[in-house]
C-alpha atoms as a PDB file:
ATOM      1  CA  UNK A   1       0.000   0.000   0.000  1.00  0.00           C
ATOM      2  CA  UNK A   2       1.299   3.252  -0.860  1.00  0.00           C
ATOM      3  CA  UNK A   3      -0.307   7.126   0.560  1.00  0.00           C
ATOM      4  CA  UNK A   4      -3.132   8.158  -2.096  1.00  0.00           C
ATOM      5  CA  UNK A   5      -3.199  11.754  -0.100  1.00  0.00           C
ATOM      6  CA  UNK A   6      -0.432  14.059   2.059  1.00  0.00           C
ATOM      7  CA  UNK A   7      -2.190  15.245   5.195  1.00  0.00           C
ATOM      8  CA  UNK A   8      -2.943  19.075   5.304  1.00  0.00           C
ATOM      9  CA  UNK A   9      -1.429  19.956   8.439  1.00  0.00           C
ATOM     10  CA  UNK A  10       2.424  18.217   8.340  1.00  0.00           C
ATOM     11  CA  UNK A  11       4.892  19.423  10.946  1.00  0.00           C
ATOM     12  CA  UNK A  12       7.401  16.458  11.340  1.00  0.00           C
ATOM     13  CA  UNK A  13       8.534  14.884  14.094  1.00  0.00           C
ATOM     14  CA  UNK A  14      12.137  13.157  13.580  1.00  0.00           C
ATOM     15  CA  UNK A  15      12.855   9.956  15.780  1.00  0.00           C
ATOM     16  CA  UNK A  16      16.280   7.989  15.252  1.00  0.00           C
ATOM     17  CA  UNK A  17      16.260   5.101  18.262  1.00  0.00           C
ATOM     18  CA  UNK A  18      19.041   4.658  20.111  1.00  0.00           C
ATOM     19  CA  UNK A  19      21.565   1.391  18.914  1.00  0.00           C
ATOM     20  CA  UNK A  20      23.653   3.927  17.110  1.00  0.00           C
ATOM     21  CA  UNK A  21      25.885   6.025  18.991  1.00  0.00           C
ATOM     22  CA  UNK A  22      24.890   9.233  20.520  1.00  0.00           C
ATOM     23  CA  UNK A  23      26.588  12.351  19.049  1.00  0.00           C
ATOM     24  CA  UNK A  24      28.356  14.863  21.293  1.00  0.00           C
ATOM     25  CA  UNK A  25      26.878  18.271  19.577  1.00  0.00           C
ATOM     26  CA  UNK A  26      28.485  21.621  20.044  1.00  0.00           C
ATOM     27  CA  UNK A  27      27.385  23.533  17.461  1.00  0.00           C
ATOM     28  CA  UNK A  28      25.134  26.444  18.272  1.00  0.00           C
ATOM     29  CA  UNK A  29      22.768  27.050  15.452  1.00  0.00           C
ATOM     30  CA  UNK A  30      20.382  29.451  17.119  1.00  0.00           C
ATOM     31  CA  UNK A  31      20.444  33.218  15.802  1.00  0.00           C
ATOM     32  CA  UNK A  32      18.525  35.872  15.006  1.00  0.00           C
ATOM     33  CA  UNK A  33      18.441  35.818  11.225  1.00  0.00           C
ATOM     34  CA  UNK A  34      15.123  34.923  10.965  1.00  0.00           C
ATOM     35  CA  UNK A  35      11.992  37.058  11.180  1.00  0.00           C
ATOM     36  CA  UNK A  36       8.344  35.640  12.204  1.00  0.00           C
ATOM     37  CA  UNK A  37       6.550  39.024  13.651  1.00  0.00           C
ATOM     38  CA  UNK A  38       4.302  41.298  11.356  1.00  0.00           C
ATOM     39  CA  UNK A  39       6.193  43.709   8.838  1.00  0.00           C
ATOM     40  CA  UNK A  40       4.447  47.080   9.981  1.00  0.00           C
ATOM     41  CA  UNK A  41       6.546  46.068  13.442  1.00  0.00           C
ATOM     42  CA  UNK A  42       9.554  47.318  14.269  1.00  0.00           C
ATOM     43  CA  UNK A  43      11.567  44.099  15.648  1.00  0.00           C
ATOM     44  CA  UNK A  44      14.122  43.455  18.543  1.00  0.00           C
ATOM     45  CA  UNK A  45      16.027  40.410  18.610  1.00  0.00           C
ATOM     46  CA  UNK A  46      19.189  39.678  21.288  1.00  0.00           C
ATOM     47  CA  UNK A  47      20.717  35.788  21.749  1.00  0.00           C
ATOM     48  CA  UNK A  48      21.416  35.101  25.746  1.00  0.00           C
ATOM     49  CA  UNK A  49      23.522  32.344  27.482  1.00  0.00           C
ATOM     50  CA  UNK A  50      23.833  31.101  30.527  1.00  0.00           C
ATOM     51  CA  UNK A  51      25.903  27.923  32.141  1.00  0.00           C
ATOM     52  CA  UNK A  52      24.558  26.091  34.878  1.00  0.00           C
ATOM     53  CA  UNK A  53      25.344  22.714  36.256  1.00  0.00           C
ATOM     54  CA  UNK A  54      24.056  19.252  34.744  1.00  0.00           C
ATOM     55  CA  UNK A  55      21.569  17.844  37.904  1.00  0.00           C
ATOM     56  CA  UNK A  56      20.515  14.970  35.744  1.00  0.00           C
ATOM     57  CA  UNK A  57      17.246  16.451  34.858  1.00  0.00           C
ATOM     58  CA  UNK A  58      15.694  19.568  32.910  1.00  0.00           C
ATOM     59  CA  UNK A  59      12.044  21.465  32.690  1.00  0.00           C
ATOM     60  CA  UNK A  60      12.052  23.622  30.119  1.00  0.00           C
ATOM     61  CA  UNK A  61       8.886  25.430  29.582  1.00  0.00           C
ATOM     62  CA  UNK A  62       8.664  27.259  25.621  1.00  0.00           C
ATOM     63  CA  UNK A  63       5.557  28.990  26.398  1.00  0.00           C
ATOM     64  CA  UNK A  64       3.728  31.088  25.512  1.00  0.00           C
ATOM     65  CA  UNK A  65       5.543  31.934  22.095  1.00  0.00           C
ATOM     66  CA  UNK A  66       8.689  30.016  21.581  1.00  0.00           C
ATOM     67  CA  UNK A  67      10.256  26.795  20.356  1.00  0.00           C
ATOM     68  CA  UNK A  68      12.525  24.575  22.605  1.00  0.00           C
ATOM     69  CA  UNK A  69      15.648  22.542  20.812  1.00  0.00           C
ATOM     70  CA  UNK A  70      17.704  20.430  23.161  1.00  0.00           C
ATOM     71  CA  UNK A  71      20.942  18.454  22.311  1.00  0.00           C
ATOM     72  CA  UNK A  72      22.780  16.162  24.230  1.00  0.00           C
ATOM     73  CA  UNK A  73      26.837  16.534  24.609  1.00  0.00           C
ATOM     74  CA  UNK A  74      29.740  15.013  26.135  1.00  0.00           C
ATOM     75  CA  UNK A  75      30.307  17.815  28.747  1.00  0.00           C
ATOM     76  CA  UNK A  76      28.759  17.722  32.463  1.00  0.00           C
ATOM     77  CA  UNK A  77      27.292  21.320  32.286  1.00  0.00           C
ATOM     78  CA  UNK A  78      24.111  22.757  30.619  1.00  0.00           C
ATOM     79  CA  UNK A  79      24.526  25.723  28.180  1.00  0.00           C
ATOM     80  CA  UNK A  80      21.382  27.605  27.534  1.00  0.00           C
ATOM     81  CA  UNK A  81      20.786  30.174  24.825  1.00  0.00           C
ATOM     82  CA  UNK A  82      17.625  31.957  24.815  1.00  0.00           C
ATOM     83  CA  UNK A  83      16.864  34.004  21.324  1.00  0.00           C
ATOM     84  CA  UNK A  84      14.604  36.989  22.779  1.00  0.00           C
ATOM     85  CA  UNK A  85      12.627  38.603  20.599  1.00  0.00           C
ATOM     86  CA  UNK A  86      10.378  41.867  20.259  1.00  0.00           C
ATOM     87  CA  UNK A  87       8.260  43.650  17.985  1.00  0.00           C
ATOM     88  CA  UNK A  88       6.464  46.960  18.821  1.00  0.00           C
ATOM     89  CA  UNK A  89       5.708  50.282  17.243  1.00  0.00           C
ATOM     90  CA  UNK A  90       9.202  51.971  17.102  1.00  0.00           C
ATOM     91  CA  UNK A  91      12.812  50.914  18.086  1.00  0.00           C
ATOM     92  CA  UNK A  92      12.676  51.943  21.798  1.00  0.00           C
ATOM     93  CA  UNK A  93       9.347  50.658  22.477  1.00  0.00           C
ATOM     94  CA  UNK A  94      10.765  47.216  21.093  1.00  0.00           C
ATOM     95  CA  UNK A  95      14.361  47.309  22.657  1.00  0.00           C
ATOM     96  CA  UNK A  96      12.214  48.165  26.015  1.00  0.00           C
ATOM     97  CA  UNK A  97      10.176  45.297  25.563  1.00  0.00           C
ATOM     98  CA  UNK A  98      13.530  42.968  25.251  1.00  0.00           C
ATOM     99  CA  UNK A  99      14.951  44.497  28.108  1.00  0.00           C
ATOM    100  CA  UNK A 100      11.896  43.362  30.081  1.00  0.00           C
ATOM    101  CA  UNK A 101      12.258  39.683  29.385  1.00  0.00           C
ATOM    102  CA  UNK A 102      14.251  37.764  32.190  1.00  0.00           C
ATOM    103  CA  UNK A 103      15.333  34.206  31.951  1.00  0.00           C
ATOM    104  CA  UNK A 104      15.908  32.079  34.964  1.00  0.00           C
ATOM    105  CA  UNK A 105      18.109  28.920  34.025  1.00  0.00           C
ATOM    106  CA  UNK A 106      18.460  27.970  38.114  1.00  0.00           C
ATOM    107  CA  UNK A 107      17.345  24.649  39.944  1.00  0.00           C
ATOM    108  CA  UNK A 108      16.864  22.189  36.306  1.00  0.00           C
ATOM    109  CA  UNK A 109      14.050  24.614  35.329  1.00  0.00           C
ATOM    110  CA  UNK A 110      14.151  27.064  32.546  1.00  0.00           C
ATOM    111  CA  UNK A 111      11.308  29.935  31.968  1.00  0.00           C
ATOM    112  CA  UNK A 112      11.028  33.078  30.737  1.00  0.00           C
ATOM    113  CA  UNK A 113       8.949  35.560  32.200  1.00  0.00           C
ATOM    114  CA  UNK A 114       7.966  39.297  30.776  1.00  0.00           C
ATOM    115  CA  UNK A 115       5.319  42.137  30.525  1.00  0.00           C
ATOM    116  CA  UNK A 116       1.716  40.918  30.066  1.00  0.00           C
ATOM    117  CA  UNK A 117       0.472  40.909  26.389  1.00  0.00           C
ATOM    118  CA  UNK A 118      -1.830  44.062  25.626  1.00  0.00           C
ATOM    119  CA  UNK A 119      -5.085  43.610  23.794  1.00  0.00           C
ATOM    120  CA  UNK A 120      -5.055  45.293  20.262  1.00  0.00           C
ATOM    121  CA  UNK A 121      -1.413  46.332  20.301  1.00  0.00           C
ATOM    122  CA  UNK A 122       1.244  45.383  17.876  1.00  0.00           C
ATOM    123  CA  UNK A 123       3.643  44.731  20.111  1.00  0.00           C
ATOM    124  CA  UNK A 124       4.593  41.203  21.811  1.00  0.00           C
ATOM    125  CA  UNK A 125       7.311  38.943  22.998  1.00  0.00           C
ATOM    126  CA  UNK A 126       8.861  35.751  22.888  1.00  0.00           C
ATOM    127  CA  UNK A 127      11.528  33.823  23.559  1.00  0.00           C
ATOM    128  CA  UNK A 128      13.243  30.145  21.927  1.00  0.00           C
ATOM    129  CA  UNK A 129      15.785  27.929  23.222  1.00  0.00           C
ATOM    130  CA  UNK A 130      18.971  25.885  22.053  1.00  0.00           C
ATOM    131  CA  UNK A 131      20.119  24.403  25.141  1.00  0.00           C
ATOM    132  CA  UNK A 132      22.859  21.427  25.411  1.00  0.00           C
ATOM    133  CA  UNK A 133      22.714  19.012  28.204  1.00  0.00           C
ATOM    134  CA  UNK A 134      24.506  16.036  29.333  1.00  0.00           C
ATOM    135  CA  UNK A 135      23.595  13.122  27.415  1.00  0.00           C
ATOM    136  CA  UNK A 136      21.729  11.374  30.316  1.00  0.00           C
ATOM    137  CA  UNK A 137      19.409  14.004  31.465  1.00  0.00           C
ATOM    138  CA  UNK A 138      15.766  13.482  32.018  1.00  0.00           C
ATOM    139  CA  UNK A 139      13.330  15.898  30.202  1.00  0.00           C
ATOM    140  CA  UNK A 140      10.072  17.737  30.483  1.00  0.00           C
ATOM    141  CA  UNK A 141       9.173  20.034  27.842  1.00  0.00           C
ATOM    142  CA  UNK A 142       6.769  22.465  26.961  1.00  0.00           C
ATOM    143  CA  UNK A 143       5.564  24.791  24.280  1.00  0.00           C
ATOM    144  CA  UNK A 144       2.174  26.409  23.235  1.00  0.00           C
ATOM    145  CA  UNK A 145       3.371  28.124  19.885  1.00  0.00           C
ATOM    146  CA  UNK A 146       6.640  26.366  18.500  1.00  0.00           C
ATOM    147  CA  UNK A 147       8.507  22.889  17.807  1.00  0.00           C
ATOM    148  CA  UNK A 148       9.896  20.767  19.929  1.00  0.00           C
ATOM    149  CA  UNK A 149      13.288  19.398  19.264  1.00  0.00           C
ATOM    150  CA  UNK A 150      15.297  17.133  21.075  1.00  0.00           C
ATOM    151  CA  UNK A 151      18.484  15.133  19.603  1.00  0.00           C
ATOM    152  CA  UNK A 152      21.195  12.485  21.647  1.00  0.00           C
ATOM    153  CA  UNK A 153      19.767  12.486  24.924  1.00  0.00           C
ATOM    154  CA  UNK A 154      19.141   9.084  26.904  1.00  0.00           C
ATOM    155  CA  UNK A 155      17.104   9.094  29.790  1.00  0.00           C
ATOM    156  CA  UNK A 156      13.225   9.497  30.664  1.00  0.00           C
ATOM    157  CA  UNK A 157      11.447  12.133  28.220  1.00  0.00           C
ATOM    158  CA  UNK A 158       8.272  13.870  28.525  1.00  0.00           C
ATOM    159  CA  UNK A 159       6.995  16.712  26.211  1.00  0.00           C
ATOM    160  CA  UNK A 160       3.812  18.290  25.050  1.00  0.00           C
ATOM    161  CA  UNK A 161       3.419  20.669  22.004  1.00  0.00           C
ATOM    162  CA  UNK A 162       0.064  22.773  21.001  1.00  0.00           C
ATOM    163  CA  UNK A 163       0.850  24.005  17.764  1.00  0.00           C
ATOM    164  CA  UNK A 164       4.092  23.120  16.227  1.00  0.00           C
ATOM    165  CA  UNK A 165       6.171  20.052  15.376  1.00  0.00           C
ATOM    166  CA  UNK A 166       8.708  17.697  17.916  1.00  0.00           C
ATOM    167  CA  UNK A 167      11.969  16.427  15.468  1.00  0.00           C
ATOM    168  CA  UNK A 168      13.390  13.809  17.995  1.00  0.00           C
ATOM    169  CA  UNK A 169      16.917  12.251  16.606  1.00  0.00           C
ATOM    170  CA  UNK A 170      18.608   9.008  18.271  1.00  0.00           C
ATOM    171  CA  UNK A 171      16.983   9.146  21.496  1.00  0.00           C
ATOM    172  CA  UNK A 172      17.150   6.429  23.956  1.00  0.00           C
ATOM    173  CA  UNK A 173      14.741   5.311  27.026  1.00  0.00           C
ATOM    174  CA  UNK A 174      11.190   5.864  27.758  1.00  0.00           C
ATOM    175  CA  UNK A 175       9.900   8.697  25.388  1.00  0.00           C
ATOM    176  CA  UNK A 176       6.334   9.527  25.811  1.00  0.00           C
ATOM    177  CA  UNK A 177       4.755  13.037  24.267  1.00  0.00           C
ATOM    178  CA  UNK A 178       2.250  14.567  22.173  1.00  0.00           C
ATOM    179  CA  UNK A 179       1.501  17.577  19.541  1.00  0.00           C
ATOM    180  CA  UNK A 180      -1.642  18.917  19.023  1.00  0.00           C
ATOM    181  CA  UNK A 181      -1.337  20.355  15.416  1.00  0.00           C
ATOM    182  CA  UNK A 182       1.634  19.210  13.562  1.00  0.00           C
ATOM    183  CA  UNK A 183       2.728  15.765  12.023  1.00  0.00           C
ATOM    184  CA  UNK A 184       4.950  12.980  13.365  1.00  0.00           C
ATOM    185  CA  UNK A 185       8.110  11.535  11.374  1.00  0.00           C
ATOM    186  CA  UNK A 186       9.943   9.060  12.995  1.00  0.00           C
ATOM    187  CA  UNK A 187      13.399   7.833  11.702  1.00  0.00           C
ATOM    188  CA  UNK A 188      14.589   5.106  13.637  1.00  0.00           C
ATOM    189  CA  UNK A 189      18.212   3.807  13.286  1.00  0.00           C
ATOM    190  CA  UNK A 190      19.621   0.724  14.637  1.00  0.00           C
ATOM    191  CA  UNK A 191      18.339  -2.907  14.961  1.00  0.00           C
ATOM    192  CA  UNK A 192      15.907  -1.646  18.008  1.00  0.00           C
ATOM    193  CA  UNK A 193      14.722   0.782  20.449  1.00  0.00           C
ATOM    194  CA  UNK A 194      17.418   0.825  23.092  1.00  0.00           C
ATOM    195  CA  UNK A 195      14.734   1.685  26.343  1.00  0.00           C
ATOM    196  CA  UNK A 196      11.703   0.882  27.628  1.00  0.00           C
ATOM    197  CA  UNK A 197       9.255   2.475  24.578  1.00  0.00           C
ATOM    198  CA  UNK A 198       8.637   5.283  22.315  1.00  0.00           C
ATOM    199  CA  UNK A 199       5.023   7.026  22.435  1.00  0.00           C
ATOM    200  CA  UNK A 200       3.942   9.954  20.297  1.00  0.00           C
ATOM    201  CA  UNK A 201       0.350  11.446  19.430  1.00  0.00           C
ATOM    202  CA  UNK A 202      -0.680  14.092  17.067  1.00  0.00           C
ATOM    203  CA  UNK A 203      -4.372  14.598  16.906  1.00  0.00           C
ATOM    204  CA  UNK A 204      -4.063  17.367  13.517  1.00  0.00           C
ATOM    205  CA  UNK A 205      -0.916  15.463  11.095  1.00  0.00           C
ATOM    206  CA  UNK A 206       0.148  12.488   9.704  1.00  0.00           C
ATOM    207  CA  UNK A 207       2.256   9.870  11.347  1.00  0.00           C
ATOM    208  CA  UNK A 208       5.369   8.513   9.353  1.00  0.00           C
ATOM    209  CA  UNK A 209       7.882   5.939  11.013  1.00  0.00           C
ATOM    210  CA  UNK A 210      10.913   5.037   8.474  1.00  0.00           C
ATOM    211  CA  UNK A 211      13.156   1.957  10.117  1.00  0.00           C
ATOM    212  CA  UNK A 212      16.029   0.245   9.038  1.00  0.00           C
ATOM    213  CA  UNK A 213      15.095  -2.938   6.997  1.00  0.00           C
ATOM    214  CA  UNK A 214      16.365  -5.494  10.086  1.00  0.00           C
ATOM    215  CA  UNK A 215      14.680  -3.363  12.722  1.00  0.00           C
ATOM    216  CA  UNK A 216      12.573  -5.101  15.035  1.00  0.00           C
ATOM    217  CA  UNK A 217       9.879  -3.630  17.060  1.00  0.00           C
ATOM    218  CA  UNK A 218       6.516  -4.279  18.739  1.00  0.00           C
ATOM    219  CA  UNK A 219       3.867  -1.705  16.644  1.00  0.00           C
ATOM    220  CA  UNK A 220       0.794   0.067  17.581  1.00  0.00           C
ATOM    221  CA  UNK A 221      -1.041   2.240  15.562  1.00  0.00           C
ATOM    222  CA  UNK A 222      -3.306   4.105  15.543  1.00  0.00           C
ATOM    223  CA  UNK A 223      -5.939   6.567  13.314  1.00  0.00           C
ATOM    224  CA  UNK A 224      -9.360   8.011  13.504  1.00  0.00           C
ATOM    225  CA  UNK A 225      -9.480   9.403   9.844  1.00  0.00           C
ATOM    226  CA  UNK A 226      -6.348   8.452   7.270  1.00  0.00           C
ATOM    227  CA  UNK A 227      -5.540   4.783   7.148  1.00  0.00           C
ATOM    228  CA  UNK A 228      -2.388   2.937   6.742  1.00  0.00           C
ATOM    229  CA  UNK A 229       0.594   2.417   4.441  1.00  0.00           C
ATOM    230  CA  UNK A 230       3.455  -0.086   5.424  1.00  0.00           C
ATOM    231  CA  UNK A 231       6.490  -1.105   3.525  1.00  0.00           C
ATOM    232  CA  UNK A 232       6.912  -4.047   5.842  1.00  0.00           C
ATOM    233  CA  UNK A 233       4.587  -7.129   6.663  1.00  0.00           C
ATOM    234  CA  UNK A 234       1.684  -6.703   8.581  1.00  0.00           C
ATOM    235  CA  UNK A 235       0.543  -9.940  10.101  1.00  0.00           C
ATOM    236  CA  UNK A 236      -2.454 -10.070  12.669  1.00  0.00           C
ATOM    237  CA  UNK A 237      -4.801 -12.407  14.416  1.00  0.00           C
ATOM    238  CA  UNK A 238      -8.312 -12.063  15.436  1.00  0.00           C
ATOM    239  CA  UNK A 239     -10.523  -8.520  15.174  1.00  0.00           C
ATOM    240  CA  UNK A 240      -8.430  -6.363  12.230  1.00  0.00           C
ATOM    241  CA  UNK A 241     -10.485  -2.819  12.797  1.00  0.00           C
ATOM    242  CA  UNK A 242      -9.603  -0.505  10.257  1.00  0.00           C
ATOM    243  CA  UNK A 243      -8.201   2.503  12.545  1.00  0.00           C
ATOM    244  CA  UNK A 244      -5.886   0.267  14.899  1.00  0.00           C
ATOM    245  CA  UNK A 245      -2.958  -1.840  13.422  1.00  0.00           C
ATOM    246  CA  UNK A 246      -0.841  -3.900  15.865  1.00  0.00           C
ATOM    247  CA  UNK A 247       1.828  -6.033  14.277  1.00  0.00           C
ATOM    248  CA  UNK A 248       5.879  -7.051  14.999  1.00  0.00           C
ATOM    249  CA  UNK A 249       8.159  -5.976  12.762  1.00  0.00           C
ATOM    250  CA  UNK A 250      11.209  -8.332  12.302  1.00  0.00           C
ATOM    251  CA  UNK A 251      11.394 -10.068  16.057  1.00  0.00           C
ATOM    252  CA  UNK A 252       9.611  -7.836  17.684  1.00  0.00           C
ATOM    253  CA  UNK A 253      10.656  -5.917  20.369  1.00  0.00           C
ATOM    254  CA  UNK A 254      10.414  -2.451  22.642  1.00  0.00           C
ATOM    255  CA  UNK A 255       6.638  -1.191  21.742  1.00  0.00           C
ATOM    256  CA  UNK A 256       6.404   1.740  19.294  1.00  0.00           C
ATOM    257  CA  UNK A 257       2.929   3.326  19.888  1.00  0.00           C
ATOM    258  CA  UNK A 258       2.073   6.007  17.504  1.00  0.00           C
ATOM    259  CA  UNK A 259      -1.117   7.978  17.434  1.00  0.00           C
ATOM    260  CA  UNK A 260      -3.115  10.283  14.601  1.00  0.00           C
ATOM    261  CA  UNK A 261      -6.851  11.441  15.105  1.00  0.00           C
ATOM    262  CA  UNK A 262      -6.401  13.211  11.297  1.00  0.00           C
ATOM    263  CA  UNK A 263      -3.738  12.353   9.370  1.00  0.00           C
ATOM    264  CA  UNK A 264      -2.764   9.145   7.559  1.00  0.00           C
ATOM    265  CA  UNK A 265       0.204   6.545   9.367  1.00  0.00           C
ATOM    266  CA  UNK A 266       2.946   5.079   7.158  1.00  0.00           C
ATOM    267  CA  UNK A 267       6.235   2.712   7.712  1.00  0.00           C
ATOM    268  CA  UNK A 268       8.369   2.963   5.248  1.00  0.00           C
ATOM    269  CA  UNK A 269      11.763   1.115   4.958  1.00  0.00           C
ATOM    270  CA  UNK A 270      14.872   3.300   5.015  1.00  0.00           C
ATOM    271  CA  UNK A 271      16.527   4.228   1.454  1.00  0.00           C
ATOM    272  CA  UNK A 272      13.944   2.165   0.100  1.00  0.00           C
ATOM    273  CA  UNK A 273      15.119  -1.242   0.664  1.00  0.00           C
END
């Protein structure tokens, strides 16, 4: 079976399972070259950082306006750099509004905090992360308007989008999380998920898993309104209901639960093998 239709609402979500090796990442790729805030704005941008020690955990919350990108290293602290951005009617009312925005980085929790939003103004706020943490670090993230993007971290993982996509690369352990409006992609690598399972849900997207051809996993999955496409084998037993699939591929192994309410779910075999 192949996809007849792409979903309207794609915003991917990039999964490579742990078996390969995690990557120690240094780069910093977080600037202020881009521009998302309405033209007849004047806009403010300034990139932060901050070190802090590695506890072993992090809580990052993105909200209200903001993406979140973590990336796992080799080094025992956290670095986190916080692109703060303003628009408003004129220069100084938008370097003002920077100069308002704090970020605390203390205690494994990072927020940003600011002047209230005012009703039928053109000004507003907001604030994205690149932060690198050790590669064992628990996580708990959150955004309301941005992505979600985490990359080489091991460890127990918890995150929860509203509008925007999660891109999740060679992650290991028990990965649970969900996006609202935005599509999944998940690229595993290896011959299986290294950890206990991986669990992501989009209700607005489509779902696509690409594995290696001798992965093996235990599959779930699910959708309300899109159907299925798979480039492996799907053997099952008993009740087959048309918006639930649940099926081994190769030997089984760690479950892989994925989750659409509208959007279609595909597995696809990596470089086409």
């Amino acid at each position: 079976m192949r996809p007849t239709a792409m979903c309207a609402a794609w915003i991917g979500v990039a999964v490579f399972s742990a078996g390969a090796q995690l990557r120690d990442n240094s780069e910093k790729q977080l600037t202020c070259q881009n521009n998302g805030y309405n033209s007849d704005s004047v806009r403010r941008c300034e990139v932060r950082e901050q070190t802090v020690p590695g506890i072993g955990r992090l809580n990052v919350d993105a909200s209200r306006n903001g993406g979140v990108t973590v990336k796992g290293w080799l080094r025992h602290e956290v670095l986190v750099r916080a692109r703060v951005e303003a628009s408003a009617e004129n220069e100084g009312a938008a370097a003002n509004l920077v100069s308002r925005v704090s970020i605390d980085s203390n205690g494994g929790q990072v927020r940003a905090s600011g002047p209230e939003p005012v009703d039928n103004s053109n000004s507003g706020w907001s604030v994205s992360y690149e932060i690198f943490v050790p590669q064992n670090t628990d996580l708990t993230l959150t955004a309301r308007n941005g992505g979600i993007e985490i990359a080489d971290v091991r460890g127990q993982i918890r995150f929860e989008g509203r509008n925007g996509g999660v891109h999740l690369k060679r992650l290991a352990g028990d990965v649970v999380g969900s996006t609202q409006n935005g599509g999944v992609e998940a690229e595993l690598t290896g011959t299986m998920w290294e950890g206990r399972q991986l669990e992501v849900t989009t209700k607005n997207g489509g779902v696509n898993v690409t594995m290696p051809a001798s992965y093996s996993a235990r599959i779930q999955a699910e959708s309300e309104r899109g159907g299925f496409q798979s480039d492996f084998p799907v053997s099952v037993q008993g009740d087959v209901r048309p918006r639930r699939l649940e099926f081994n591929v190769g030997a089984g192994g760690p479950l892989i639960h994925v989750t659409t309410t509208n959007g279609r779910v595909s597995f696809n075999r990596a470089g086409g093998q």
